[in-house]
C-alpha atoms as a PDB file:
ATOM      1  CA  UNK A   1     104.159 -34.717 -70.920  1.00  0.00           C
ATOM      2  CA  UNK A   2     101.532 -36.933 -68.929  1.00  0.00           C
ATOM      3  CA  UNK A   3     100.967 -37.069 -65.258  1.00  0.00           C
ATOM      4  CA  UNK A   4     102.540 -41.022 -65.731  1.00  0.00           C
ATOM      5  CA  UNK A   5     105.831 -39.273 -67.400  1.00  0.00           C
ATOM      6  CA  UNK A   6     106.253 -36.971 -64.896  1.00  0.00           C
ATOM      7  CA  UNK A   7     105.814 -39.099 -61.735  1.00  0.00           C
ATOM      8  CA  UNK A   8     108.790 -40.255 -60.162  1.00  0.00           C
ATOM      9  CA  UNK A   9     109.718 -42.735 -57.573  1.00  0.00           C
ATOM     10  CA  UNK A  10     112.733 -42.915 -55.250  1.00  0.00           C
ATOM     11  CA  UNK A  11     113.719 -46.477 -54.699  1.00  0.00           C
ATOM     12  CA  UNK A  12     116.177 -47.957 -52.334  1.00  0.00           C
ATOM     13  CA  UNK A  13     118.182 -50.666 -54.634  1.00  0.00           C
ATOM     14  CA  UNK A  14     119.812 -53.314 -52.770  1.00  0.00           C
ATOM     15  CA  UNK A  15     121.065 -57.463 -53.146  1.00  0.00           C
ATOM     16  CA  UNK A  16     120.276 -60.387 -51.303  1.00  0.00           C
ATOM     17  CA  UNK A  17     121.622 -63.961 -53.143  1.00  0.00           C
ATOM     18  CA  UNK A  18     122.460 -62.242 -56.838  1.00  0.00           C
ATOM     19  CA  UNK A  19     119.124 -61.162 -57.058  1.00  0.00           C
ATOM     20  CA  UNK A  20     118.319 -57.133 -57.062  1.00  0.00           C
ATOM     21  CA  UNK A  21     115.800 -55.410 -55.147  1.00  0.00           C
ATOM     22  CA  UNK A  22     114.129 -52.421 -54.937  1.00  0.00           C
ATOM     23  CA  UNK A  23     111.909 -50.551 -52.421  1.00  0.00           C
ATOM     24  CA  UNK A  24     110.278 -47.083 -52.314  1.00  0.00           C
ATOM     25  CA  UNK A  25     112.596 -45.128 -50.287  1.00  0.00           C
ATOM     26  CA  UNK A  26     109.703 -43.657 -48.466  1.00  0.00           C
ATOM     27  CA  UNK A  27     109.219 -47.040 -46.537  1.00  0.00           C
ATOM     28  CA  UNK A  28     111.928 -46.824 -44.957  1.00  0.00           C
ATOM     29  CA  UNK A  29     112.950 -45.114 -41.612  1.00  0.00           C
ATOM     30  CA  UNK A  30     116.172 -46.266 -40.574  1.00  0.00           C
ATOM     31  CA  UNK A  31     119.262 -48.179 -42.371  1.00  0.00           C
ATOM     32  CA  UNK A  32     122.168 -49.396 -39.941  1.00  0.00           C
ATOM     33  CA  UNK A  33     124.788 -52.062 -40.387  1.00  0.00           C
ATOM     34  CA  UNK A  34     124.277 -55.062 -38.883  1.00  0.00           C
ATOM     35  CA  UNK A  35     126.112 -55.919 -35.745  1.00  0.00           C
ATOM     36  CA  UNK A  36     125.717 -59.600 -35.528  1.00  0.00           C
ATOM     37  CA  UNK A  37     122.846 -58.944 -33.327  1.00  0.00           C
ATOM     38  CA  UNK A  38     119.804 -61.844 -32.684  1.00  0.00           C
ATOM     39  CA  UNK A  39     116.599 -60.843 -32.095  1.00  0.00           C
ATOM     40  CA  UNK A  40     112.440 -62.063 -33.143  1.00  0.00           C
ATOM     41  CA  UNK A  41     111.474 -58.931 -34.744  1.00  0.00           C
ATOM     42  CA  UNK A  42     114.721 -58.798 -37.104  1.00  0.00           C
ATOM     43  CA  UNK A  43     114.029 -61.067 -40.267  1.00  0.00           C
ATOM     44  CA  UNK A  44     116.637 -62.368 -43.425  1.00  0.00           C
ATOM     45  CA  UNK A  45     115.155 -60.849 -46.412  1.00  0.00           C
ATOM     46  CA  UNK A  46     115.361 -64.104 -48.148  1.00  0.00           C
ATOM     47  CA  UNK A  47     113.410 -66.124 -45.515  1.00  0.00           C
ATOM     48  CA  UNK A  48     110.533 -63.345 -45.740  1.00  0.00           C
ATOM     49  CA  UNK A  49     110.737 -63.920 -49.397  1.00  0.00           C
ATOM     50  CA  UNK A  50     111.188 -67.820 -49.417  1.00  0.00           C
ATOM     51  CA  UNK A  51     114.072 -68.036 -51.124  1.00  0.00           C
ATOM     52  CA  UNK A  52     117.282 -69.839 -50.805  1.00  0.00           C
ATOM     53  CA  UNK A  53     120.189 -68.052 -50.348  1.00  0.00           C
ATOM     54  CA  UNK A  54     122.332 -68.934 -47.283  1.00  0.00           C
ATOM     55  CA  UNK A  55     122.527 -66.258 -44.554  1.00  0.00           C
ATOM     56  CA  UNK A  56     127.017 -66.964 -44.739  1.00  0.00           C
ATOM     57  CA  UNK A  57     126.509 -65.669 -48.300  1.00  0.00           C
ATOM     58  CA  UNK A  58     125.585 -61.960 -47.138  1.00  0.00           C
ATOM     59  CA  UNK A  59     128.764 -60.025 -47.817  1.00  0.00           C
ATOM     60  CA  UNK A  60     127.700 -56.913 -46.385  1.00  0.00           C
ATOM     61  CA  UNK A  61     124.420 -56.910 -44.311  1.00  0.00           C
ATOM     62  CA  UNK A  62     122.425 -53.655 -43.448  1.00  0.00           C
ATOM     63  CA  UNK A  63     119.723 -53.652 -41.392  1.00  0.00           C
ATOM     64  CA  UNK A  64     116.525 -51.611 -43.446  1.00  0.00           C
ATOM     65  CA  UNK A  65     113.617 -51.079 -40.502  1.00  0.00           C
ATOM     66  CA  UNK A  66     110.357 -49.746 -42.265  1.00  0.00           C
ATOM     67  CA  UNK A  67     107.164 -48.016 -41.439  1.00  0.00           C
ATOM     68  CA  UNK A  68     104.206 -50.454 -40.418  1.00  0.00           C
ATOM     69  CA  UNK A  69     100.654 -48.758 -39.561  1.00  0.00           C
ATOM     70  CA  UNK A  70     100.249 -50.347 -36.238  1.00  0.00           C
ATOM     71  CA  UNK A  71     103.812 -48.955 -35.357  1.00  0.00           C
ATOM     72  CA  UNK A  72     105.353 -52.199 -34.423  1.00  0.00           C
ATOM     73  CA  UNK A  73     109.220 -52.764 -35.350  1.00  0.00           C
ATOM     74  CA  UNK A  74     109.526 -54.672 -39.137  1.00  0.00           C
ATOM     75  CA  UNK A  75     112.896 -54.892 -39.823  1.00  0.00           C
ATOM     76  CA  UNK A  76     114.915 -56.937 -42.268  1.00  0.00           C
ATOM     77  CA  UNK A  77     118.424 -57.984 -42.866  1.00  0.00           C
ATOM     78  CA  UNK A  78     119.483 -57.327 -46.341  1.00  0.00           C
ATOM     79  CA  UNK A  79     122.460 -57.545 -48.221  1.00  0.00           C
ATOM     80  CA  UNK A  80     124.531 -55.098 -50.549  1.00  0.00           C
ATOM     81  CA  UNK A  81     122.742 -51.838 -50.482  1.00  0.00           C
ATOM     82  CA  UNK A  82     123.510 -50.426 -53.786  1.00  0.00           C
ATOM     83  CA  UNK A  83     121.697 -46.838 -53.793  1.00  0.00           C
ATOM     84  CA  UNK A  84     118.946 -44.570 -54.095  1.00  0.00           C
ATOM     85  CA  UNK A  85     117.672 -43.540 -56.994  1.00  0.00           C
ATOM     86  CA  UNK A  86     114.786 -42.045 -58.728  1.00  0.00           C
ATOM     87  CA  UNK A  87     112.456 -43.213 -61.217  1.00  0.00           C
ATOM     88  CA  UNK A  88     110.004 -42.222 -64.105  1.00  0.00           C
ATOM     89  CA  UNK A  89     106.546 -44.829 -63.065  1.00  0.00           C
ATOM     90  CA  UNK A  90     107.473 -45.430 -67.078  1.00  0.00           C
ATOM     91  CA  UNK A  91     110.164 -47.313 -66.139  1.00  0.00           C
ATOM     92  CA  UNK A  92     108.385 -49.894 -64.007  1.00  0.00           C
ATOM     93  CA  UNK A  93     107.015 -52.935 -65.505  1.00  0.00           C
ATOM     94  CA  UNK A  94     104.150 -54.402 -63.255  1.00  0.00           C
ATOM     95  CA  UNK A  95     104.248 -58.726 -63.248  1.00  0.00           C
ATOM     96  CA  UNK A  96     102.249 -60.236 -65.893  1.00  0.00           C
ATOM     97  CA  UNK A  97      98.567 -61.526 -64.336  1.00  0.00           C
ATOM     98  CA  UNK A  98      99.734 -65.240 -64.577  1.00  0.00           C
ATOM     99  CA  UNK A  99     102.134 -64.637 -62.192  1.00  0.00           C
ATOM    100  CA  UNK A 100     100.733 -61.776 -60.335  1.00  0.00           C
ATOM    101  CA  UNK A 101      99.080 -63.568 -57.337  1.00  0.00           C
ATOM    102  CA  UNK A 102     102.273 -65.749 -56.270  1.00  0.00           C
ATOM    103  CA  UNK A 103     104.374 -62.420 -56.651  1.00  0.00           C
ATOM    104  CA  UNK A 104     101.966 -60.545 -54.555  1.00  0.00           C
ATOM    105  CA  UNK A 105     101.921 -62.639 -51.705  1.00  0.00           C
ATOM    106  CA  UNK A 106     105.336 -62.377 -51.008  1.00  0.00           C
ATOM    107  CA  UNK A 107     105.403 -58.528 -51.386  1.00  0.00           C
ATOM    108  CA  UNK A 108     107.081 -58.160 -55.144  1.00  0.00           C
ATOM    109  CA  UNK A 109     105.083 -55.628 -57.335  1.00  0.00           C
ATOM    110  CA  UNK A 110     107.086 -54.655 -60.577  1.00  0.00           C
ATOM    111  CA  UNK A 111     110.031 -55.072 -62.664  1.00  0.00           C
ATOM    112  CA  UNK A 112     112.428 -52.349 -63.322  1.00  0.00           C
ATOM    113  CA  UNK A 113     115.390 -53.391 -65.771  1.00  0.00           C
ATOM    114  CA  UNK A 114     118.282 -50.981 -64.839  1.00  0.00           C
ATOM    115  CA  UNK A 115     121.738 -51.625 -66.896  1.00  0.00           C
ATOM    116  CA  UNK A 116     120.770 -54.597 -68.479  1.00  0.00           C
ATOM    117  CA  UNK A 117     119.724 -55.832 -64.894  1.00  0.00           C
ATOM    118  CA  UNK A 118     116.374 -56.880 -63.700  1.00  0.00           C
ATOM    119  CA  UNK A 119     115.527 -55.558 -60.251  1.00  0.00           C
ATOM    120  CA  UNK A 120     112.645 -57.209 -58.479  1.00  0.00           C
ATOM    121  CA  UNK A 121     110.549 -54.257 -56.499  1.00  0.00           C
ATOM    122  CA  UNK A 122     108.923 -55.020 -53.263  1.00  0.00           C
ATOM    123  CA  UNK A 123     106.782 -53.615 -50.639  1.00  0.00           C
ATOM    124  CA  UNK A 124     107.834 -54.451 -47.023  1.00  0.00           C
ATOM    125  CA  UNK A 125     104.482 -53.103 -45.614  1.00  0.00           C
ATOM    126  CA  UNK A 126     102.488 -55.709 -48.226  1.00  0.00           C
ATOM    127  CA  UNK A 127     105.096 -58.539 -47.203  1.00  0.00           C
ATOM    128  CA  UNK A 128     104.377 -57.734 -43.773  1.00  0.00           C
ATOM    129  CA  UNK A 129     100.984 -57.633 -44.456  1.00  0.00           C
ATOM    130  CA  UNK A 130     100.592 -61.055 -45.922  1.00  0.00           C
ATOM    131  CA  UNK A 131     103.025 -63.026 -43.826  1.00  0.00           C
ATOM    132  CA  UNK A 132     100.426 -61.882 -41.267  1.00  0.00           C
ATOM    133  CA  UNK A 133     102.809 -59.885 -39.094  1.00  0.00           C
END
């Protein structure tokens, strides 16, 4: 068995708008419903991501705050968490290069197709990152 077939990765695998998600479990430090409460440093995952999906279509929102380097609060409103699982590295697909760069900047990294499902993976800290936060 290679190093690659033996790696694993626990991912956090939630909706926003339809779509799946996934994120490394290890970016994450806290999970809490969401109360309703307003604030500048809480985000709607599909505004980071520049996507349409209107906020009155969240059936269930959670609240996912994740580790940032410089220690300042990132935390995003996300929809139907569905679980955490873990992963072979075989199982992700990275984003061909044509679309690599627009992916990227909006902190998606891979592919993982789970049940006939795709599931988009991103990385908070890289969305952070490049929104310039």
């Amino acid at each position: 068995m290679s190093d690659l077939e033996s790696a694993r990765l626990n991912l956090l695998l939630f909706s926003v708008g339809g779509l799946h998600f996934g994120v490394e479990a290890e970016q994450i430090v806290e999970v809490a419903d969401y109360d309703g409460e307003q604030s500048d440093d809480l985000l709607w995952f599909h505004e980071e991501l520049e996507y349409d999906a209107p906020v009155n279509g969240y059936t269930s929102p959670a609240v996912i705050s994740t580790r940032t380097a410089d220690g300042q609060p990132y935390r995003i409103i996300i929809d139907v968490m569905e679980d955490v699982v873990e992963f072979s590295l075989n199982d992700l697909h990275l984003f061909p290069a044509l679309v690599e760069p627009f992916v990227m900047r909006r902190g998606l990294w891979g592919i993982l197709l789970r049940n006939g499902i795709m599931v988009l993976l991103v990385d908070f800290q890289l969305l952070r990152r490049n929104k310039g936060l």
